[in-house]
Protein backbone atom coordinates (compact mmCIF):
# COMPACT_ATOMS: atom_id res chain seq x y z
CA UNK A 1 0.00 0.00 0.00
CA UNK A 2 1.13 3.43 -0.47
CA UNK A 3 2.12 6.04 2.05
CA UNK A 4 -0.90 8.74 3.57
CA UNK A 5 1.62 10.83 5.83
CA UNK A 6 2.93 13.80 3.53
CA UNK A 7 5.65 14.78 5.63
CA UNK A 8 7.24 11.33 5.35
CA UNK A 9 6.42 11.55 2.26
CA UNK A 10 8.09 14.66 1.56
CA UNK A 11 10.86 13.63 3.49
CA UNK A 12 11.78 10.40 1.07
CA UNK A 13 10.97 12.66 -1.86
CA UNK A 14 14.28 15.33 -0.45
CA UNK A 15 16.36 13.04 0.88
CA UNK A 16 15.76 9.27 -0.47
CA UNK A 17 13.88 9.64 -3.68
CA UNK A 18 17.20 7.77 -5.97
CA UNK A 19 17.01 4.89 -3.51
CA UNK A 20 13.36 3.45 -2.99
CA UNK A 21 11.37 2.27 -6.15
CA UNK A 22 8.58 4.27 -7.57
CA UNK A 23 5.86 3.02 -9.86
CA UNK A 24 4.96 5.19 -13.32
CA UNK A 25 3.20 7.81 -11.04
CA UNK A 26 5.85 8.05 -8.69
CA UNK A 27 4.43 6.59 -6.15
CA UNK A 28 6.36 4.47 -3.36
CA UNK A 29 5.98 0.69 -3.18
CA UNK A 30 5.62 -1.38 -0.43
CA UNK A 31 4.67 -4.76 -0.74
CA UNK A 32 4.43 -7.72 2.02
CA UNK A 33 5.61 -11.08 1.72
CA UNK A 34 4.19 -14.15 4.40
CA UNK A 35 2.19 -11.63 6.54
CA UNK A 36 5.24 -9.47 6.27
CA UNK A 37 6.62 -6.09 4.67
CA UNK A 38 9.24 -6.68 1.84
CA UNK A 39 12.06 -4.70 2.06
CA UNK A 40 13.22 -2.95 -1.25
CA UNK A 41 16.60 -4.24 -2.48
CA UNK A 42 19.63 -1.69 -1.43
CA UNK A 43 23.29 -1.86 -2.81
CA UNK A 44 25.74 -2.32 -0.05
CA UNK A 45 26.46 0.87 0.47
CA UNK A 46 22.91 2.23 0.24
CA UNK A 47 22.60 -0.53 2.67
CA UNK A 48 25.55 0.18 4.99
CA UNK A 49 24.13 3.98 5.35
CA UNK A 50 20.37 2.31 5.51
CA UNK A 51 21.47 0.57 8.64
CA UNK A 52 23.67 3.67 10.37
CA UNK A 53 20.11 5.44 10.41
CA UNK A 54 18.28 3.02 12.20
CA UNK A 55 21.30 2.83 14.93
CA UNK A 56 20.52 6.84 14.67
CA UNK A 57 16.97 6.31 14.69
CA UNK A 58 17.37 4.05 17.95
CA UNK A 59 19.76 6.81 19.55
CA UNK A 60 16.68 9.54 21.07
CA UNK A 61 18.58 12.25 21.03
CA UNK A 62 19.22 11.80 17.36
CA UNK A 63 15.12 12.21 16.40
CA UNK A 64 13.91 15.40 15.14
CA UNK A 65 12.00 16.98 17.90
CA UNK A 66 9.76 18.86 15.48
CA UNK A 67 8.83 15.35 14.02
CA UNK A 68 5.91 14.46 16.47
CA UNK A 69 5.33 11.21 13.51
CA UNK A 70 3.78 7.76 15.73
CA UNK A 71 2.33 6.42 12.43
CA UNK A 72 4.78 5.08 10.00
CA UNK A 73 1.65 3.66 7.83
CA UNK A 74 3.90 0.48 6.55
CA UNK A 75 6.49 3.34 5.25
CA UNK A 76 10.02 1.76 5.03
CA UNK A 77 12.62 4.66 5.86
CA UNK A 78 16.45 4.63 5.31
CA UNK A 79 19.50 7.10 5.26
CA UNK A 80 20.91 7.62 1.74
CA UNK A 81 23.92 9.70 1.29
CA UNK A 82 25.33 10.83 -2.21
CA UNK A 83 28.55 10.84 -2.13
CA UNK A 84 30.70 14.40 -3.51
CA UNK A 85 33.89 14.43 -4.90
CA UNK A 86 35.94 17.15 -6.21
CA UNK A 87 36.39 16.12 -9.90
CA UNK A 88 39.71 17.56 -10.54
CA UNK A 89 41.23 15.29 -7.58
CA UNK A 90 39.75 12.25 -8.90
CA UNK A 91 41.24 13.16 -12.48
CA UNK A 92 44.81 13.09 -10.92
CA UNK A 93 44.44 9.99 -9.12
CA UNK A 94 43.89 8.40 -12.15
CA UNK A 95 47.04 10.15 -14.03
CA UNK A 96 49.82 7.44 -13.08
CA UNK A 97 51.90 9.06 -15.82
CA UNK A 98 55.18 10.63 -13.82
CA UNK A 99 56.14 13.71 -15.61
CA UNK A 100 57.11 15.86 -12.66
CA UNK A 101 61.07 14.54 -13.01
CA UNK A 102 60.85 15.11 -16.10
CA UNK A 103 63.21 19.09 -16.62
CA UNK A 104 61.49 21.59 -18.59
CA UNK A 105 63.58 22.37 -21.20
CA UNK A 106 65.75 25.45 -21.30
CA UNK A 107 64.75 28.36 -22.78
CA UNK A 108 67.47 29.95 -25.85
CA UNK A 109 69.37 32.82 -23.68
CA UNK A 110 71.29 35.66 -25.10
CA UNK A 111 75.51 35.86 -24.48
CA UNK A 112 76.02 37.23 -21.08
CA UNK A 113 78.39 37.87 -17.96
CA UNK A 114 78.77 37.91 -14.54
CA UNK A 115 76.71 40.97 -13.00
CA UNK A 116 79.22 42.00 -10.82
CA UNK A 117 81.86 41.89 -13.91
CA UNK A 118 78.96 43.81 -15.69
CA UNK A 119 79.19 46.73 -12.66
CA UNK A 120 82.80 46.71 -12.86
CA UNK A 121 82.86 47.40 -16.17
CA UNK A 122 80.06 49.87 -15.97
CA UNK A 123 82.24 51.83 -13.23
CA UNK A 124 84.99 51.58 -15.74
CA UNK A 125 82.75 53.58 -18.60
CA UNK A 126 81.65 56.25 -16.20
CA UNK A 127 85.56 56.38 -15.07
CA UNK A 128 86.45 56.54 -18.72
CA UNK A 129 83.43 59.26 -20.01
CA UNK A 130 84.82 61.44 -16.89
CA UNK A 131 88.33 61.19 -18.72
CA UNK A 132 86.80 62.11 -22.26
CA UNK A 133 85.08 64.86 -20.77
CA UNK A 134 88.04 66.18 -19.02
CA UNK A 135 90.32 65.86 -21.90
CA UNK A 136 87.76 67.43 -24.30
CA UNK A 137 87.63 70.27 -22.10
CA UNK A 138 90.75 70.78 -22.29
CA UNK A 139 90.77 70.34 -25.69
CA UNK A 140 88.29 72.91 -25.76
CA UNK A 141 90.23 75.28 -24.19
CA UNK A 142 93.32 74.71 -25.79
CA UNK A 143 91.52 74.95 -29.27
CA UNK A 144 90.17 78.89 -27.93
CA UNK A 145 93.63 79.48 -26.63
CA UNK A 146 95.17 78.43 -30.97
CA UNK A 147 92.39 80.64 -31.90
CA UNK A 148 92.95 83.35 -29.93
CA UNK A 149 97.08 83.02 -31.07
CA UNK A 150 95.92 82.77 -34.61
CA UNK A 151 94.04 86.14 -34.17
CA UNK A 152 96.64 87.99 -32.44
CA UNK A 153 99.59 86.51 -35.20
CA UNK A 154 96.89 87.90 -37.75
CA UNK A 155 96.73 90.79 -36.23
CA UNK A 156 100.65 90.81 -36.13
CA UNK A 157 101.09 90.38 -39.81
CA UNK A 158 99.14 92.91 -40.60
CA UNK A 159 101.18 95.42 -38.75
CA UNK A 160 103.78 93.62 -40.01
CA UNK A 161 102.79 94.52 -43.75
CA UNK A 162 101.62 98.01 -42.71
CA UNK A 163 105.85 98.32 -40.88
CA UNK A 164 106.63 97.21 -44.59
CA UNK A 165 104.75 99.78 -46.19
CA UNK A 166 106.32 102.52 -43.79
CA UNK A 167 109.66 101.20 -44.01
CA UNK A 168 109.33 101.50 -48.10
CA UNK A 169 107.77 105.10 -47.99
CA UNK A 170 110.57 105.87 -45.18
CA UNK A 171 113.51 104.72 -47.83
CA UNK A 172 111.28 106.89 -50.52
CA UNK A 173 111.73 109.48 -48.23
CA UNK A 174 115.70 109.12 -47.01
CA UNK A 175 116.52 109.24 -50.62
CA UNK A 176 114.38 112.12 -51.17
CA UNK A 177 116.14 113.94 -48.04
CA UNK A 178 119.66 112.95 -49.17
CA UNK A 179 119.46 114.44 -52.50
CA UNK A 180 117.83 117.55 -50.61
CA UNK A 181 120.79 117.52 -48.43
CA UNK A 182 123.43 117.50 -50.51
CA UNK A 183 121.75 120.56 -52.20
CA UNK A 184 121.28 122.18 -48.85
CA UNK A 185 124.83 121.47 -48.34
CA UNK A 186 125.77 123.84 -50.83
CA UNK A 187 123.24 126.15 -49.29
CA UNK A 188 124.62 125.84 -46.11
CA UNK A 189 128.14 126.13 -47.10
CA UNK A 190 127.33 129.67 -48.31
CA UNK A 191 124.72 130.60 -45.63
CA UNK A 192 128.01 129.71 -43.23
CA UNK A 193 129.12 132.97 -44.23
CA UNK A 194 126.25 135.04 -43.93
CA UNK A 195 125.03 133.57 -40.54
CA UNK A 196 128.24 134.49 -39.02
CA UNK A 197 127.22 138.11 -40.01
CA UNK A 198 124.05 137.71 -38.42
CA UNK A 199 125.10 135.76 -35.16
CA UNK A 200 125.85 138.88 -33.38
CA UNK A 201 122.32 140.43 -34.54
CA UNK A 202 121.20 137.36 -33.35
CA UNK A 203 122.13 136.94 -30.02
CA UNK A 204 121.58 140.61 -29.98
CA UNK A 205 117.48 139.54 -30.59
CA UNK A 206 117.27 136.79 -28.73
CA UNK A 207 117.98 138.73 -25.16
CA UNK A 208 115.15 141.07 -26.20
CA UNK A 209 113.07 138.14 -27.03
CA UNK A 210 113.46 136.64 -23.69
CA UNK A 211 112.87 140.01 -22.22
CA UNK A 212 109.78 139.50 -23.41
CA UNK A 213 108.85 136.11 -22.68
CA UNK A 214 109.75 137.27 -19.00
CA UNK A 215 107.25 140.13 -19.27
CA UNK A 216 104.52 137.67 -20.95
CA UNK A 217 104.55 135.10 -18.04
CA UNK A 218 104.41 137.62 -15.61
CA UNK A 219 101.27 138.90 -17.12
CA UNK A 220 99.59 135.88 -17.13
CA UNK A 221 100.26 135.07 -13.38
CA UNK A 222 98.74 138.28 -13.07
CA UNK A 223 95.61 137.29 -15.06
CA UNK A 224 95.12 133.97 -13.38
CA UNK A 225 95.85 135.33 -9.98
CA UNK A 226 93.03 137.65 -10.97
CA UNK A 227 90.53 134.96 -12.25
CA UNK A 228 91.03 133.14 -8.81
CA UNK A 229 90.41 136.49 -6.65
CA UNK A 230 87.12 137.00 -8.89
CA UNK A 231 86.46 133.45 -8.56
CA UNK A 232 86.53 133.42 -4.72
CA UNK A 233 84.65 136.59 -4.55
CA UNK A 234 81.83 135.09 -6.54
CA UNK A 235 81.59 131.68 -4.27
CA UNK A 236 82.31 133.91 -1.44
CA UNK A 237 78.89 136.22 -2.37
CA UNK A 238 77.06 132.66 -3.19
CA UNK A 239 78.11 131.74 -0.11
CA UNK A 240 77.07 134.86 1.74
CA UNK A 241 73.46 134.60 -0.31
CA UNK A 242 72.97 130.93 0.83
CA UNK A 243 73.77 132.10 4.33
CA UNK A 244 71.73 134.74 4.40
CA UNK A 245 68.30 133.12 2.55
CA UNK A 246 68.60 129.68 3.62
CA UNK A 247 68.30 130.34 7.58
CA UNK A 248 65.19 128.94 10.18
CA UNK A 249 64.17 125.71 12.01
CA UNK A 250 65.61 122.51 10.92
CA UNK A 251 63.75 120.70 8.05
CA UNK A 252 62.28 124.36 6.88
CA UNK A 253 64.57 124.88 4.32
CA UNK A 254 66.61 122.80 2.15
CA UNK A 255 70.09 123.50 -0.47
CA UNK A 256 71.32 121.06 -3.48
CA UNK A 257 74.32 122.28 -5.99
CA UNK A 258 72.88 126.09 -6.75
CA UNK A 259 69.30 125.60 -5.69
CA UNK A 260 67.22 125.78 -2.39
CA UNK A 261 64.39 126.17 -0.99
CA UNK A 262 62.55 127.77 2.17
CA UNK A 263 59.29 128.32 4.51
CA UNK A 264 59.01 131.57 5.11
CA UNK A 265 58.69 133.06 8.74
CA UNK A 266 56.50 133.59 10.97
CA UNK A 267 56.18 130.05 11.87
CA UNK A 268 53.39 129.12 14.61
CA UNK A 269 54.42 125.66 15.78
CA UNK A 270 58.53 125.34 14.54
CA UNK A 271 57.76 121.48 15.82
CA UNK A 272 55.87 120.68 13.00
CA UNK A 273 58.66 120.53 10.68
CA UNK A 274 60.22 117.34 11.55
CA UNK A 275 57.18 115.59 9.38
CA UNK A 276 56.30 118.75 7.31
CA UNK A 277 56.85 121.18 5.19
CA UNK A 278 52.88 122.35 4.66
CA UNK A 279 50.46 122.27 7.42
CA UNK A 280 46.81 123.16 7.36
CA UNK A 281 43.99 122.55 10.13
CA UNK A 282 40.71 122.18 10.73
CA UNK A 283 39.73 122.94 14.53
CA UNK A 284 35.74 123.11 15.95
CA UNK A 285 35.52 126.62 14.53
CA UNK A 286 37.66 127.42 12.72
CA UNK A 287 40.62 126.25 10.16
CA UNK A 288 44.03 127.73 8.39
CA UNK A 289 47.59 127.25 7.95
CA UNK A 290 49.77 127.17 10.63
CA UNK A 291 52.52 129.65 8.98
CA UNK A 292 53.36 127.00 6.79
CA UNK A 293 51.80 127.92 3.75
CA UNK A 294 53.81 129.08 0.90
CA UNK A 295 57.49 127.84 -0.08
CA UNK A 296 60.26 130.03 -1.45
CA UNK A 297 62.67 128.87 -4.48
CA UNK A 298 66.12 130.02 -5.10
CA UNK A 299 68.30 130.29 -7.76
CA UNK A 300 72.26 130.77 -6.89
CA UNK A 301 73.95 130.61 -9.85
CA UNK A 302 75.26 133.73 -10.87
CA UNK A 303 74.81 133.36 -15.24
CA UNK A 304 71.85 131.23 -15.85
CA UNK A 305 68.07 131.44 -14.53
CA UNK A 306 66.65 128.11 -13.29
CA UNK A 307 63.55 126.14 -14.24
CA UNK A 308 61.03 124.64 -11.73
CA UNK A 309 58.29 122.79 -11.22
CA UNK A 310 55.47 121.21 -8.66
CA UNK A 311 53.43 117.89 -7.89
CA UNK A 312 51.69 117.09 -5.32
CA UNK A 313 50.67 113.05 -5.13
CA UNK A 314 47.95 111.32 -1.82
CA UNK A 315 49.81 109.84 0.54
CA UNK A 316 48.57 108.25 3.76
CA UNK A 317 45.03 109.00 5.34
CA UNK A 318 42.82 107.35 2.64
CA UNK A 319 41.63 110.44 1.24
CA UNK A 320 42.51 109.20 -2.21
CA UNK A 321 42.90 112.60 -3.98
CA UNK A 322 45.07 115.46 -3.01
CA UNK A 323 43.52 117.73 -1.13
CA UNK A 324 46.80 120.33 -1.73
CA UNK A 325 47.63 122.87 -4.50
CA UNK A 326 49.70 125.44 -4.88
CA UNK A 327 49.44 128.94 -7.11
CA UNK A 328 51.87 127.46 -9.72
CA UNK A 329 53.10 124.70 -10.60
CA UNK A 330 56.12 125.48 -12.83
CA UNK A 331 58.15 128.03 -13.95
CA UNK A 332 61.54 130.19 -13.89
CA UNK A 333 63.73 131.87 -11.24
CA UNK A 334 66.38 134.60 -12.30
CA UNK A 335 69.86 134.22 -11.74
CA UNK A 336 71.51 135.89 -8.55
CA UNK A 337 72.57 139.09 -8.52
CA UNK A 338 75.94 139.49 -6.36
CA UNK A 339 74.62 138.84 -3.09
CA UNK A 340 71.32 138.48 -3.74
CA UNK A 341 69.76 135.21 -4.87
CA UNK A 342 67.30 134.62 -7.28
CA UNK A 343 63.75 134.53 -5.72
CA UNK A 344 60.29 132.79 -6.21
CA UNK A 345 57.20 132.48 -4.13
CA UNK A 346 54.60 130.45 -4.60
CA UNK A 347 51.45 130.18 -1.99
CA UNK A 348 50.09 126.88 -1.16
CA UNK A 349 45.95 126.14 -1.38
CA UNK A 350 43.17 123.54 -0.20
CA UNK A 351 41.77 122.18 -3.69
CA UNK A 352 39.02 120.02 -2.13
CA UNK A 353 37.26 119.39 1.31
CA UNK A 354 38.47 115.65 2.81
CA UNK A 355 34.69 114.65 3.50
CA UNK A 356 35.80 110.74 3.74
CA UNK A 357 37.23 108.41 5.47
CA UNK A 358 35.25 110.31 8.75
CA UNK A 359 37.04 110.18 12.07
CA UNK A 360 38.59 112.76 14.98
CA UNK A 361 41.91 113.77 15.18
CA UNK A 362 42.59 112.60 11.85
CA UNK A 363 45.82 113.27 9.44
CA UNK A 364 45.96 113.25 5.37
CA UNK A 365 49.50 113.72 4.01
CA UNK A 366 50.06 114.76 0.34
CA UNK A 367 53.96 114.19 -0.93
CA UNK A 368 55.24 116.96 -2.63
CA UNK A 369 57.85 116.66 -5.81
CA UNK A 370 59.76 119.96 -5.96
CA UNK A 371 62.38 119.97 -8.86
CA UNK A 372 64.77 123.42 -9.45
CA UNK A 373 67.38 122.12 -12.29
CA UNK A 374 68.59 119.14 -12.14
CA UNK A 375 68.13 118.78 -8.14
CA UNK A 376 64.64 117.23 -6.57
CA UNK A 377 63.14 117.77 -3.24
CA UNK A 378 60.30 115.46 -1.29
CA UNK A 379 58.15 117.33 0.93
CA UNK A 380 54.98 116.74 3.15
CA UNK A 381 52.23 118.76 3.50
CA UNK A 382 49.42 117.36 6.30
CA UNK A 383 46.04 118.26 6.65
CA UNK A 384 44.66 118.20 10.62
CA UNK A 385 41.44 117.72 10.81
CA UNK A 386 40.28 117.75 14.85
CA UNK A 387 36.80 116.95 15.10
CA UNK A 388 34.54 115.01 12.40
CA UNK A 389 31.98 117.53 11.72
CA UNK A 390 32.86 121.41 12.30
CA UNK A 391 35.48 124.06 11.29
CA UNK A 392 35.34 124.97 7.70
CA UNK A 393 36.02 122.60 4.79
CA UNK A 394 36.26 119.53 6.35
């Protein structure tokens, strides 16, 4: 009869399906022989494993306890195991053919040496390129020293033609002067007679003549003894004009070669000069210069007048333009005059009101370029500005 229970059922059909017989619906057969079940024919091995899960079957703590199965309904159960094998082991233990003794054969190698030969003989290249290198170098140079000989023997055989050429014009000449000579010699043979006439006029002359030359150097010590006394009189009246314009608090007037210039006096605050040469403020109520507004420019060369000119660039503060002018910005001065120099004035201005950056007690410098001939001169002018808002033209 056939098995009811499923989950044996399901159980032979997972794990011992390939060893029980089925009919052509895949059913499982039992069948009983003499009152008894008849067992279905195992192989040995199917048979060895058949019989090592009934001793597990017998062992309690080998059942399933999710398998609460009483009822085996005539079912015949065994333990079938297929057996695994890894394929590529089972291929080698059927390869008895030895071939692991066997040498693989060599494979075709180039000549070669011993590396450490090899090194050596590398070392001894390098040793050997330094040695080329060093004699071409010196090759090198001796090559620019034969080229700098060839140059120079050039050199000497053209003077060497050029001696030639001078020596030949110089025998041209020596014949030229001897047949002059022996013509003069006749000459001179009769001027003999004549000169002897005129020695005594002659030395007669030439004590006048140096008479003369006695009076003519005297002279001109004179005249350069003069030209040093005028000389020393004019640096002695630039001197005395320098000295007398260029006089006041330090850093309130300046001299280069024959230039200068000067603040003029009165001077409110002399201190402000050691960063200064301009100064202009702007106080609660009011604002001005602090005596420090106009420059004078001098000219102490005696023959020529002097150009000039002006600039005024921002400097620190912020303020970005300048807020400084002056009445001119370029022009002449007239030469001095014995001791007096030659004289400009120019008066310095506010251009524009310094609205930003805002802040008390605040300073904006303008630099001031001040060329007279060739000499320059850097000055500062600074506008003061006391309060934020008040006084006029902040």
């Amino acid at each position: 009869m056939g098995l009811q229970d499923r989950f044996r059922i399901d159980e032979l059909v997972k794990k011992g399906s390939n060893a029980i017989r089925k009919d052509s619906n895949g059913n499982i057969l039992v069948s009983k022989k003499d009152g008894k079940q008849k067992k279905p024919k195992l192989s040995s091995t199917v048979k060895r494993k058949f019989d090592k899960t009934k001793e597990d079957l017998a062992n309690p703590q080998l059942v399933n306890p999710n398998e609460n199965q009483t009822d085996f309904a005539g079912e015949t159960s065994g333990y079938v195991e297929k057996p695994k094998y890894n394929e590529d082991e089972l291929k080698k233990a059927l390869d008895v053919k030895v071939d692991e003794l066997i040498k693989k054969k060599k494979p075709n190698k180039g000549p070669y040496i011993l590396k450490s030969k090899y090194d050596a003989k590398l070392l001894e290249i390098e040793d050997l390129r330094k040695e080329v290198a060093k004699w071409r170098k010196l090759y090198e140079e001796e090559v620019g020293v034969t080229t700098k000989l060839t140059a120079e023997l050039e050199a000497l055989l053209e003077l060497l033609d050029s001696i030639e050429i001078q020596r030949a014009a110089a025998e041209n000449n020596s014949t030229a002067i001897n047949t002059r000579y022996v013509s003069l010699l006749s000459d001179f043979q009769n001027s003999i007679i004549k000169g002897t006439k005129e020695g005594i006029e002659r030395v007669s002359l030439e004590a006048q003549v140096r008479g003369l030359q006695a009076q003519k150097l005297s002279l001109q010590e004179q005249l350069k003894l003069k030209d040093q006394i005028e000389e020393a009189e004019e640096a002695q009246q630039e001197t005395q004009a320098i000295l007398a314009s260029l006089t006041g608090p330090d850093n309130s007037y300046d001299q280069k070669g024959e230039s200068g210039w000067k603040v003029p006096e009165p001077h409110d605050d002399p201190s402000l000069f050691e960063t200064r040469q301009i100064h202009f403020r702007s106080n609660r109520k009011s604002s001005g210069w602090a005596g420090m507004d106009s420059l004078e420019l001098y000219n102490f060369n005696e023959e020529a007048e002097a150009t000039w000119s002006i600039s005024v660039a921002s400097g620190p503060g912020g303020h970005g333009q300048p807020w400084l002018g002056f009445s001119k910005s370029s022009g002449t001065i007239p030469p001095r005059s014995g001791e007096t120099p030659g004289k400009v004035e120019i008066d310095a201005k506010k251009i524009r009101n310094v609205n930003s950056p805002k802040g008390r007690r605040r300073e904006f410098t303008d630099d001031i370029t001040l060329t007279i001939g060739p000499d320059t001169y850097n000055l500062k002018g600074i506008f003061y500005r006391k309060l934020r808002k008040g006084g006029d033209g902040n």
